[in-house]
Protein backbone atom coordinates (compact mmCIF):
# COMPACT_ATOMS: atom_id res chain seq x y z
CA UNK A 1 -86.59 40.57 -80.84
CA UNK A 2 -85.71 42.21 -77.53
CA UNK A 3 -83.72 39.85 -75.11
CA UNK A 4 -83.54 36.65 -77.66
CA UNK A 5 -80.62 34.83 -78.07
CA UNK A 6 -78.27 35.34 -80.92
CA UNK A 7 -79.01 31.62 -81.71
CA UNK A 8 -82.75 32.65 -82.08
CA UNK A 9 -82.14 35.97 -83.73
CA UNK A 10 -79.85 33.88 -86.41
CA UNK A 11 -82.31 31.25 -86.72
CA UNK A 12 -85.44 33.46 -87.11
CA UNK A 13 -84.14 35.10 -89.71
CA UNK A 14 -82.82 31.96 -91.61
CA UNK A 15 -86.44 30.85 -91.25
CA UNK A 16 -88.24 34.11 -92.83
CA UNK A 17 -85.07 34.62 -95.67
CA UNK A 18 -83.76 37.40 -94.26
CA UNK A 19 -80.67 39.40 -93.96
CA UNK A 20 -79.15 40.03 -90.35
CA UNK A 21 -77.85 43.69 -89.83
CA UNK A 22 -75.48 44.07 -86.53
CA UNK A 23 -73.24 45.14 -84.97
CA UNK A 24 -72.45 41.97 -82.79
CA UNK A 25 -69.57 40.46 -83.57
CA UNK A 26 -70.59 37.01 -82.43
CA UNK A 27 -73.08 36.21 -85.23
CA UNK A 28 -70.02 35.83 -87.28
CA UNK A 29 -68.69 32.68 -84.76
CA UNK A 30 -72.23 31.30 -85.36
CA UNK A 31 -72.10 31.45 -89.06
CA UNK A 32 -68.28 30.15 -89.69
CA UNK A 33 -67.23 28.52 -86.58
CA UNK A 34 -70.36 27.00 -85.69
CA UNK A 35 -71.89 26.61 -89.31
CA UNK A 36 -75.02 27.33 -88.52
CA UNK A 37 -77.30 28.46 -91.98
CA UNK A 38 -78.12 31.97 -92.71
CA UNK A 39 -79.45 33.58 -95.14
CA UNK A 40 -76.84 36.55 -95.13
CA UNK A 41 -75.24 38.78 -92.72
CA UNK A 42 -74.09 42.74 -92.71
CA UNK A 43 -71.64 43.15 -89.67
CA UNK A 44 -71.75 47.00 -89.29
CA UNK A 45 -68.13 47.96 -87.12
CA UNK A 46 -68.41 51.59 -87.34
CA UNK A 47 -66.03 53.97 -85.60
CA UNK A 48 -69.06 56.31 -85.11
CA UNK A 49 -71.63 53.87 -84.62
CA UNK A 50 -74.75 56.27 -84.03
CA UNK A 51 -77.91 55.54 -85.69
CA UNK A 52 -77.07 58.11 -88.57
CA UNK A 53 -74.04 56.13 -89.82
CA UNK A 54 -75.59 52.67 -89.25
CA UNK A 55 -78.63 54.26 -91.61
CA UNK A 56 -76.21 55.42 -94.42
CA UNK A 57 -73.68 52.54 -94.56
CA UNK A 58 -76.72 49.89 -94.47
CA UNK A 59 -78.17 51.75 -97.11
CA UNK A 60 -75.76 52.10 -99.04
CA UNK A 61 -74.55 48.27 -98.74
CA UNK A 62 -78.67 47.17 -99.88
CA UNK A 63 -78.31 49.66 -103.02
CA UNK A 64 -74.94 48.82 -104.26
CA UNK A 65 -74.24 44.94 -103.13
CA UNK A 66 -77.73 43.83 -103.40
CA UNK A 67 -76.40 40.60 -105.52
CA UNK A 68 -74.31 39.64 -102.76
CA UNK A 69 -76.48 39.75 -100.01
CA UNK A 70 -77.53 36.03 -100.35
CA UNK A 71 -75.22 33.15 -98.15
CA UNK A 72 -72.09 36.13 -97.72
CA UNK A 73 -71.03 37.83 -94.95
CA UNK A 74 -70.47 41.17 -94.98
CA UNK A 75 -68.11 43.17 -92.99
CA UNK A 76 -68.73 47.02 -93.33
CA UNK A 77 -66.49 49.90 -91.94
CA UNK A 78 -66.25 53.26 -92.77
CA UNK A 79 -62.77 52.52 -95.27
CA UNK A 80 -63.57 49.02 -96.36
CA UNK A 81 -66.25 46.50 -97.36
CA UNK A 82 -64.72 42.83 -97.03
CA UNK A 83 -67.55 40.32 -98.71
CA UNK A 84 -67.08 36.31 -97.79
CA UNK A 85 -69.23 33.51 -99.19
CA UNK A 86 -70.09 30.55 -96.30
CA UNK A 87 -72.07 28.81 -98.80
């Protein structure tokens, strides 16, 4: 969704039951601060944030914390993977 608001990024996705992957930090405002529903969120804040990385640390997030996908956000860098429930 080239050039669409984060608000319409957040809300298509809520709409079709999908997970979010970014790197912008501001769906994480509209999710706690704002309360807006989502389905879930991956926040990717990688040092080396070049396609390769973003491709292995999504990847590996969907394999190994597929049951916490749903209503969590989750924060991934390249030491730590913080999960938090907004449901």
């Amino acid at each position: 969704m080239p050039k669409a608001l984060d608000i319409e990024i957040l809300n298509y996705a809520e709409k079709e039951n999908r997970i979010l992957i970014t790197n912008d930090k501001d769906f994480g405002e509209l999710v706690f601060r704002l309360k807006m529903p989502s389905s879930g969120v991956i926040l990717l804040r990688l040092n080396k944030n070049i396609p390769i990385n973003r491709i292995k640390y999504a990847t590996y997030i969907l394999e190994n914390f597929s049951d916490k996908l749903k209503y969590n956000f989750i924060v991934v860098t390249e030491g730590k993977i913080r999960v938090r429930s907004f449901k």
